[in-house]
C-alpha atoms as a PDB file:
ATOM      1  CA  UNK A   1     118.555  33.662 166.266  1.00  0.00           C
ATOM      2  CA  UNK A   2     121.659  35.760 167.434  1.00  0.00           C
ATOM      3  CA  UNK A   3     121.566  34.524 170.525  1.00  0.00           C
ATOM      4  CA  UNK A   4     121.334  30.728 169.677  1.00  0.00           C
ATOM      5  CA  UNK A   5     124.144  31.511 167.545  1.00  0.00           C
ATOM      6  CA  UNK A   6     126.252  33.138 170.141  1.00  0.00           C
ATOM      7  CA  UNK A   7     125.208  30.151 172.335  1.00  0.00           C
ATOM      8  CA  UNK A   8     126.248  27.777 169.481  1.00  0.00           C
ATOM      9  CA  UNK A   9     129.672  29.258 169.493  1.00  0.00           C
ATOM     10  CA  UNK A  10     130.038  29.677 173.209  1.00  0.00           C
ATOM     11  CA  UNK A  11     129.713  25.955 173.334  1.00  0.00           C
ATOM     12  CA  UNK A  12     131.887  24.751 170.695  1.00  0.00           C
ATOM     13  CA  UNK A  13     134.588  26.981 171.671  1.00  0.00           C
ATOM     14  CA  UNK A  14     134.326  25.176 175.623  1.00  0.00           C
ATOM     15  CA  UNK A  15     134.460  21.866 173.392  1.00  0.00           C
ATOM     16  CA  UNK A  16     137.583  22.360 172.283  1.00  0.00           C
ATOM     17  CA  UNK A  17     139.049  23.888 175.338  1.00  0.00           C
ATOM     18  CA  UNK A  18     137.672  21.239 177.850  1.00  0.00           C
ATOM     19  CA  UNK A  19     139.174  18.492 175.678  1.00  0.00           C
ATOM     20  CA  UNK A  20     142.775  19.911 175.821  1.00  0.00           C
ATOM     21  CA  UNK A  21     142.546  20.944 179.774  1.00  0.00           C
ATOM     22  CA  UNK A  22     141.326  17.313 180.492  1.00  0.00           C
ATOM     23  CA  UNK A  23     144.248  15.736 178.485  1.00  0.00           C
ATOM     24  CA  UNK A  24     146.801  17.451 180.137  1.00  0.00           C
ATOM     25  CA  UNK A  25     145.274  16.832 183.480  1.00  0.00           C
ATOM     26  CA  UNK A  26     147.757  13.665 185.153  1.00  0.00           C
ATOM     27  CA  UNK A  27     147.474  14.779 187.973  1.00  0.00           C
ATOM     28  CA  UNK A  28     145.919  11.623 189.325  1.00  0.00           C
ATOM     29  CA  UNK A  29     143.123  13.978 190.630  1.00  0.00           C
ATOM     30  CA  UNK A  30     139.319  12.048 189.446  1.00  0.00           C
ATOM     31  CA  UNK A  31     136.057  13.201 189.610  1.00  0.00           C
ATOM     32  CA  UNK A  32     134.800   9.916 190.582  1.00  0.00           C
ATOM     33  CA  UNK A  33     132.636   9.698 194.046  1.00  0.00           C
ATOM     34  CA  UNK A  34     132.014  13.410 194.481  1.00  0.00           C
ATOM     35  CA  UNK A  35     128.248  13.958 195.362  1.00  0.00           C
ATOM     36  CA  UNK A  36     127.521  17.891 194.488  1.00  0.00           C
ATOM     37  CA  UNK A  37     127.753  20.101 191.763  1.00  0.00           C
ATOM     38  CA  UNK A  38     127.179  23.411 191.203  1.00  0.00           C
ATOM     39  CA  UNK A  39     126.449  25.230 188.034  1.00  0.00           C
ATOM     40  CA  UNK A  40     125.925  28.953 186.768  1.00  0.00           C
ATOM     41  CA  UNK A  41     125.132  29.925 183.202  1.00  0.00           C
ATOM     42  CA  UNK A  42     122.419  32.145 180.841  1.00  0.00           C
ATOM     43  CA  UNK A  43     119.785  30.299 179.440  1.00  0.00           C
ATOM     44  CA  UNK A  44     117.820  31.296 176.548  1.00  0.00           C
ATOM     45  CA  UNK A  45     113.935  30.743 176.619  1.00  0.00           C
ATOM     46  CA  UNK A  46     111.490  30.325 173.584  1.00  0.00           C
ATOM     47  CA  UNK A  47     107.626  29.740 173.895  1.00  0.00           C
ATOM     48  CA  UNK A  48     105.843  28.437 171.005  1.00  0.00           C
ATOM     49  CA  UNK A  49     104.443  30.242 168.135  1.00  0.00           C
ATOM     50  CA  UNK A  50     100.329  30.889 168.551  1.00  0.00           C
ATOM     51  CA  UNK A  51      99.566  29.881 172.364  1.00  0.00           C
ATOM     52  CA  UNK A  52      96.429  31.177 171.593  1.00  0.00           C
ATOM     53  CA  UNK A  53      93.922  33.075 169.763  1.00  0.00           C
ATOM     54  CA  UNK A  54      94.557  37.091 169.515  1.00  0.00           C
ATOM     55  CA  UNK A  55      98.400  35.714 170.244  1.00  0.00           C
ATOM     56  CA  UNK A  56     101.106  34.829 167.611  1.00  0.00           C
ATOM     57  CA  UNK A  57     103.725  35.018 169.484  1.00  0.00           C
ATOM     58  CA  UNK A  58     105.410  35.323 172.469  1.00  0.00           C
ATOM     59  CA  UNK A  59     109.365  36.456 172.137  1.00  0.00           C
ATOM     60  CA  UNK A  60     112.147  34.292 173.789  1.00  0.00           C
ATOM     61  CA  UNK A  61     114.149  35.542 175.733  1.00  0.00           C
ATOM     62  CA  UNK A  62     117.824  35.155 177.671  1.00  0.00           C
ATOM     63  CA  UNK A  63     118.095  35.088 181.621  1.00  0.00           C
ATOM     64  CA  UNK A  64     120.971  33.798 184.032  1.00  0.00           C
ATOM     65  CA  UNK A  65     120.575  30.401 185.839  1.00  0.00           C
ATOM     66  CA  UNK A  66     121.458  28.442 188.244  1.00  0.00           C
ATOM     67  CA  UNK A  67     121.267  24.536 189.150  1.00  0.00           C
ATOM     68  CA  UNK A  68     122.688  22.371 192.335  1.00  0.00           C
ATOM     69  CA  UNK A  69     122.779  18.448 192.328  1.00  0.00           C
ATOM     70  CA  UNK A  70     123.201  15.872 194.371  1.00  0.00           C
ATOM     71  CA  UNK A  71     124.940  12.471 193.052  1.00  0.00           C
ATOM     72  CA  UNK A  72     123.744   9.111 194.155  1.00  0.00           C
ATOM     73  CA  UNK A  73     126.814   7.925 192.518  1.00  0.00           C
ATOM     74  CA  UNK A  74     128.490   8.972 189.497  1.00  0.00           C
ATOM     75  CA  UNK A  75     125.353   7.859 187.237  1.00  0.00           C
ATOM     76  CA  UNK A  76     121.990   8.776 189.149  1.00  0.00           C
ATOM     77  CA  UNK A  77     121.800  12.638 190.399  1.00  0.00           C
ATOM     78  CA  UNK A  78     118.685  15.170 191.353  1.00  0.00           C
ATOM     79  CA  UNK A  79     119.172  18.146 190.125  1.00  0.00           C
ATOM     80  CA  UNK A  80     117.057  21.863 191.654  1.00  0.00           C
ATOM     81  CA  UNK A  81     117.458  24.244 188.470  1.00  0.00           C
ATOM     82  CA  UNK A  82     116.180  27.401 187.959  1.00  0.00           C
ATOM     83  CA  UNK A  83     116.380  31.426 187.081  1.00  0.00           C
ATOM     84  CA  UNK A  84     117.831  32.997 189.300  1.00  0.00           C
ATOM     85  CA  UNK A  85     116.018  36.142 187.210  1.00  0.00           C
ATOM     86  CA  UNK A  86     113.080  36.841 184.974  1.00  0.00           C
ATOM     87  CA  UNK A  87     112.427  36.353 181.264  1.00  0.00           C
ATOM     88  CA  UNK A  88     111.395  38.754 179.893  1.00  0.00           C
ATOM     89  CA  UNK A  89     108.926  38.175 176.655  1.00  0.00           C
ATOM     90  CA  UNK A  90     107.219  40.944 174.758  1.00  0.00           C
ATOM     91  CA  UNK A  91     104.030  39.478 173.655  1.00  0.00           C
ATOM     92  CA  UNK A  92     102.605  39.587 169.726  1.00  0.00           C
ATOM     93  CA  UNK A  93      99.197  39.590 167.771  1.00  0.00           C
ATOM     94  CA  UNK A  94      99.245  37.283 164.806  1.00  0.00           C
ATOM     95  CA  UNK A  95     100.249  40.376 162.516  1.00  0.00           C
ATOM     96  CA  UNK A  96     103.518  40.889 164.690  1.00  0.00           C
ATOM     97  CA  UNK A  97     102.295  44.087 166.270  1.00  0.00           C
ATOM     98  CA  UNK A  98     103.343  44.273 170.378  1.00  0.00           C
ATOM     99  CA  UNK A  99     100.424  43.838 172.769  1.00  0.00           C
ATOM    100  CA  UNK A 100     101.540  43.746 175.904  1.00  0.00           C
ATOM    101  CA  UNK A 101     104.410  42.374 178.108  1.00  0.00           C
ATOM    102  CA  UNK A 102     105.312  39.433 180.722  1.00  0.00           C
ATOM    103  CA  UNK A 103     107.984  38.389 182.822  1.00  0.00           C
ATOM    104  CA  UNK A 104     108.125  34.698 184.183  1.00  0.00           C
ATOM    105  CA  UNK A 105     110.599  32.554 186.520  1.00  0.00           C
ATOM    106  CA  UNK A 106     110.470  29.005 186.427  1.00  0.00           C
ATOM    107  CA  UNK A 107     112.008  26.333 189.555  1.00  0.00           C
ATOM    108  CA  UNK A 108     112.414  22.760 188.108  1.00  0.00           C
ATOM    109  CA  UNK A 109     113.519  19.390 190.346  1.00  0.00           C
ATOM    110  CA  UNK A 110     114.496  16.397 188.070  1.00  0.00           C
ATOM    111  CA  UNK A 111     116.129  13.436 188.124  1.00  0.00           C
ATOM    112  CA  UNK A 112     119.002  12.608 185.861  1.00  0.00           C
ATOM    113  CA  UNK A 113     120.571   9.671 184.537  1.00  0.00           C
ATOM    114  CA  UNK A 114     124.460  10.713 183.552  1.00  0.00           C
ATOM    115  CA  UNK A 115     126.175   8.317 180.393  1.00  0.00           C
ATOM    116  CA  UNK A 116     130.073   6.486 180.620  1.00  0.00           C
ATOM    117  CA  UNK A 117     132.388   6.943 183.585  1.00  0.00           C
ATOM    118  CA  UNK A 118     132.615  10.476 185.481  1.00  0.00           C
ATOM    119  CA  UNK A 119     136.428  11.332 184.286  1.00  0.00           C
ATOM    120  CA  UNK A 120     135.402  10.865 180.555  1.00  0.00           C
ATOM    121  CA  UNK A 121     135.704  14.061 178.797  1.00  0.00           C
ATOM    122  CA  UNK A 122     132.537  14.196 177.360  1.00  0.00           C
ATOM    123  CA  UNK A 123     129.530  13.136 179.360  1.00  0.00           C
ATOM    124  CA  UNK A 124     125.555  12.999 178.110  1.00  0.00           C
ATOM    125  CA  UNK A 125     122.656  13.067 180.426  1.00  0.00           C
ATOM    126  CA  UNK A 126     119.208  13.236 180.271  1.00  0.00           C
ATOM    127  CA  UNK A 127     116.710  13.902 182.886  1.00  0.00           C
ATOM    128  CA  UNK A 128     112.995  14.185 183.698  1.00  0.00           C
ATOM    129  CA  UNK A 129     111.151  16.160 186.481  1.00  0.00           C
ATOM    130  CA  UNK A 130     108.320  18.645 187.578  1.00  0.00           C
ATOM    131  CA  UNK A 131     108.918  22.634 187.508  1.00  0.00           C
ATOM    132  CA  UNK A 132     106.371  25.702 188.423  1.00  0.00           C
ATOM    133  CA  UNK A 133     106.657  28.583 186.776  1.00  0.00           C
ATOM    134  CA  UNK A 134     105.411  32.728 188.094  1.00  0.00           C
ATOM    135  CA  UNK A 135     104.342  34.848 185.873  1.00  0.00           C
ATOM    136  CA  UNK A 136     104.233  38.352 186.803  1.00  0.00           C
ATOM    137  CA  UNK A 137     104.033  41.997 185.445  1.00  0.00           C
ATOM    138  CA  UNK A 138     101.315  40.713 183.092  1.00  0.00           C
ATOM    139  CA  UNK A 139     100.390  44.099 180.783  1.00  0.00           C
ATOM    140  CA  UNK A 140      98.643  42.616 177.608  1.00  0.00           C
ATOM    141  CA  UNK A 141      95.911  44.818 176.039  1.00  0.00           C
ATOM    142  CA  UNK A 142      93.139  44.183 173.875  1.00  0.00           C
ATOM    143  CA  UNK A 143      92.452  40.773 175.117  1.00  0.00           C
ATOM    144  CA  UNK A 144      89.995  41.564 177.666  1.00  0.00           C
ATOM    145  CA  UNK A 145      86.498  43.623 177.319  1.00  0.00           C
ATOM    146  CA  UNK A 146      86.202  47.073 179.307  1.00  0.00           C
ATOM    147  CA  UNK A 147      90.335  47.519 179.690  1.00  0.00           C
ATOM    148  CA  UNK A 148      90.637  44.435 182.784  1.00  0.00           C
ATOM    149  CA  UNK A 149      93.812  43.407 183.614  1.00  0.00           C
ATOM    150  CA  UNK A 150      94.562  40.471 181.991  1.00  0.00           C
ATOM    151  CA  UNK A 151      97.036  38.018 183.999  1.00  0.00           C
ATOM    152  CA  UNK A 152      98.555  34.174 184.036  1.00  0.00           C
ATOM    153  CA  UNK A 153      98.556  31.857 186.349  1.00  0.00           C
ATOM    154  CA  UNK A 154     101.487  29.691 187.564  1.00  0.00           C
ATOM    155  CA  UNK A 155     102.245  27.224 184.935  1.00  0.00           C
ATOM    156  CA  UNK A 156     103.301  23.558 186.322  1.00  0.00           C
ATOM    157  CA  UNK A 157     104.089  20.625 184.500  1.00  0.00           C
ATOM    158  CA  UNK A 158     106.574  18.170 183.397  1.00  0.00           C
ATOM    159  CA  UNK A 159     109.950  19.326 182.402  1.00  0.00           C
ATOM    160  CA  UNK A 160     112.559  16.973 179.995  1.00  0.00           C
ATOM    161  CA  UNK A 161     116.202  17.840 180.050  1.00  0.00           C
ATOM    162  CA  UNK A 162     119.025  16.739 177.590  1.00  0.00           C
ATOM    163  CA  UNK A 163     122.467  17.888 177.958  1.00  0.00           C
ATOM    164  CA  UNK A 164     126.438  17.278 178.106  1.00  0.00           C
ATOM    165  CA  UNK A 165     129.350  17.623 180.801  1.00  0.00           C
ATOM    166  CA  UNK A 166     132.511  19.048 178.978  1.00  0.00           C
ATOM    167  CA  UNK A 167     135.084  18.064 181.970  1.00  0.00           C
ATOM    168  CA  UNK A 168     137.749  20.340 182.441  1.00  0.00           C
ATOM    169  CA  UNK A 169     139.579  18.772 185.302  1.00  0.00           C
ATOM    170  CA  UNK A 170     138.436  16.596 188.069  1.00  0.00           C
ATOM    171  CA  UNK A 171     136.389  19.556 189.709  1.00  0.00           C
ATOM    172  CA  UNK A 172     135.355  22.235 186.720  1.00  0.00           C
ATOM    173  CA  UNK A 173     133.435  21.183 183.904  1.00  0.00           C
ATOM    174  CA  UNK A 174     131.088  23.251 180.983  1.00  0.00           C
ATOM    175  CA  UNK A 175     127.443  22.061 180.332  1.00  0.00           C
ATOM    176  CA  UNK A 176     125.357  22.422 177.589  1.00  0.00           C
ATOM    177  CA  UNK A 177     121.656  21.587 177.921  1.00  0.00           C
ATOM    178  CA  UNK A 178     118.250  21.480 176.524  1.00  0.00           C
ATOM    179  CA  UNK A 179     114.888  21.794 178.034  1.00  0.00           C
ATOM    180  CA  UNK A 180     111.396  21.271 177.423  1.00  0.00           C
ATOM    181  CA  UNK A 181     108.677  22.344 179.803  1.00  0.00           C
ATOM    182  CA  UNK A 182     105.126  21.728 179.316  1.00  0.00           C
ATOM    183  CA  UNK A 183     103.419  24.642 180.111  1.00  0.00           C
ATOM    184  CA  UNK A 184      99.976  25.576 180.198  1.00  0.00           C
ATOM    185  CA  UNK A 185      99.074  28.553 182.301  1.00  0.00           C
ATOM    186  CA  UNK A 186      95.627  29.647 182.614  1.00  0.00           C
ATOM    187  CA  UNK A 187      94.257  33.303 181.127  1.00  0.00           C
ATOM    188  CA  UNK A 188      92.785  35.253 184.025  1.00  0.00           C
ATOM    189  CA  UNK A 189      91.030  38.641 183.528  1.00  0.00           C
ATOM    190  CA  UNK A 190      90.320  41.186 186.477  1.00  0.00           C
ATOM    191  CA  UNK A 191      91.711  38.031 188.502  1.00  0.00           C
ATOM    192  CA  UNK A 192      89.044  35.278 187.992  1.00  0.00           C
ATOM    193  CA  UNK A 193      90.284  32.413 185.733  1.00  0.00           C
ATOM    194  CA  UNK A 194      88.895  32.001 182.415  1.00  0.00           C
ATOM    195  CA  UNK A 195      89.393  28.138 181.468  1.00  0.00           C
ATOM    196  CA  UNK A 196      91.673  29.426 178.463  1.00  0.00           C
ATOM    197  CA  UNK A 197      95.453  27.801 178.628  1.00  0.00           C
ATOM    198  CA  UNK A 198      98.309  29.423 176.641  1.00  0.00           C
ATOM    199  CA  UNK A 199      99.794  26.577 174.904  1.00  0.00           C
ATOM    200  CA  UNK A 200     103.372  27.980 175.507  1.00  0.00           C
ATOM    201  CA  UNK A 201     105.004  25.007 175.927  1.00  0.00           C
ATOM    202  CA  UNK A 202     108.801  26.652 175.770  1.00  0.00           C
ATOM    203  CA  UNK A 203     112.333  25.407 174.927  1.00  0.00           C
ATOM    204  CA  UNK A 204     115.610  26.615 176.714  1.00  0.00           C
ATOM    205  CA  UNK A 205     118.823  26.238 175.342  1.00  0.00           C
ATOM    206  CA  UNK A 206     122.070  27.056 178.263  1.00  0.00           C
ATOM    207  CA  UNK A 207     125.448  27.056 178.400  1.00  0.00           C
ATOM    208  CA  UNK A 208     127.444  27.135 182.141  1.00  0.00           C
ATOM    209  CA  UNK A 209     130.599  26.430 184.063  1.00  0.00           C
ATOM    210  CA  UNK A 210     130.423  23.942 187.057  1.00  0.00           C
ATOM    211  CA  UNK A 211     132.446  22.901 189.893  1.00  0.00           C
ATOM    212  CA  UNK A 212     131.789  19.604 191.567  1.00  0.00           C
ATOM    213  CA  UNK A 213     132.543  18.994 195.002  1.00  0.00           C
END
């Protein structure tokens, strides 16, 4: 919750700074007809509570990322998103007691439909796509007979993103987004799957800067 929170204030502070840089901006400079954008932030990641039985919970966790998109025109954009490092999530019986520990990296593509005119100060978006996303470092105990290493397979799904451009000037702008992946990865033990999905199904929440080109 401290970290939402910190997020939260992150984001209302670049509110109110965005909206004074962009007034004072006459510099006849507009943001209109550019075609990239870059953008570099932290991200923080929550699974859902009980994925599965033994498992109440699987801890969120923060990580940096990074997203480049191209613009069709100042409306319709594809945007590549992803971590560029782990999560980290310490993994929980039902009683709150730490079993084990995992580290995942997801890659989403998705296209995006951006609201009003590209020089307003305050632009919505929404967008819709496929991600995969690696799990690795799997050390979970107690969910497995006999002591076998118990692993996940690469989750891949459908991923929904909501968010808003703060513009700055014509070039720099802050974003604050929300995603939704549907993810399901499959239990493996000793490296054969087992049918069983972890219903993690997790939420990010991101701030960033961006520069579009």
């Amino acid at each position: 919750m401290r970290s939402i929170k910190i997020l939260s204030l992150a984001t209302l502070g670049a509110l109110a700074l965005s909206s004074t840089a962009f007034a004072q901006d006459g510099n006849g400079d507009t943001a209109s007809g550019k075609h990239f954008a870059v953008v570099g932030g932290i991200s923080l990641l929550q699974p859902k509570n009980d994925p599965v039985d033994g498992i109440g919970k699987v801890d969120g966790g923060p990580a940096p990322t990074i997203s480049a998109s191209y613009y069709f025109n100042d409306n319709f954009a594809v945007e590549l998103w992803g971590a560029a490092d782990k999560f980290d999530h310490r993994v929980r019986t039902d009683g709150g007691a730490k079993v084990g520990s995992v580290e995942q990296q997801p890659l989403a593509l998705s296209a995006q439909y951006h609201f009003g005119q590209a020089d307003n100060v305050f632009r919505p978006f929404v967008g819709l796509g496929y991600y995969e996303s690696n799990f690795s470092n799997e050390k979970i105990d107690g969910l497995a007979a006999g002591g076998d290493h118990v692993g996940l397979r690469t989750a891949k799904g459908a991923i929904g993103t909501v968010g808003v451009d703060m513009n700055i000037n014509s070039t720099w702008f802050a974003r604050a987004d929300a995603r939704y992946m549907h993810a399901r990865p499959e239990l493996s033990v000793a490296g054969a799957g087992t049918g069983e999905k972890l219903k993690l199904d997790p939420w990010t929440v991101g701030f960033g800067i961006g520069a579009r080109f």
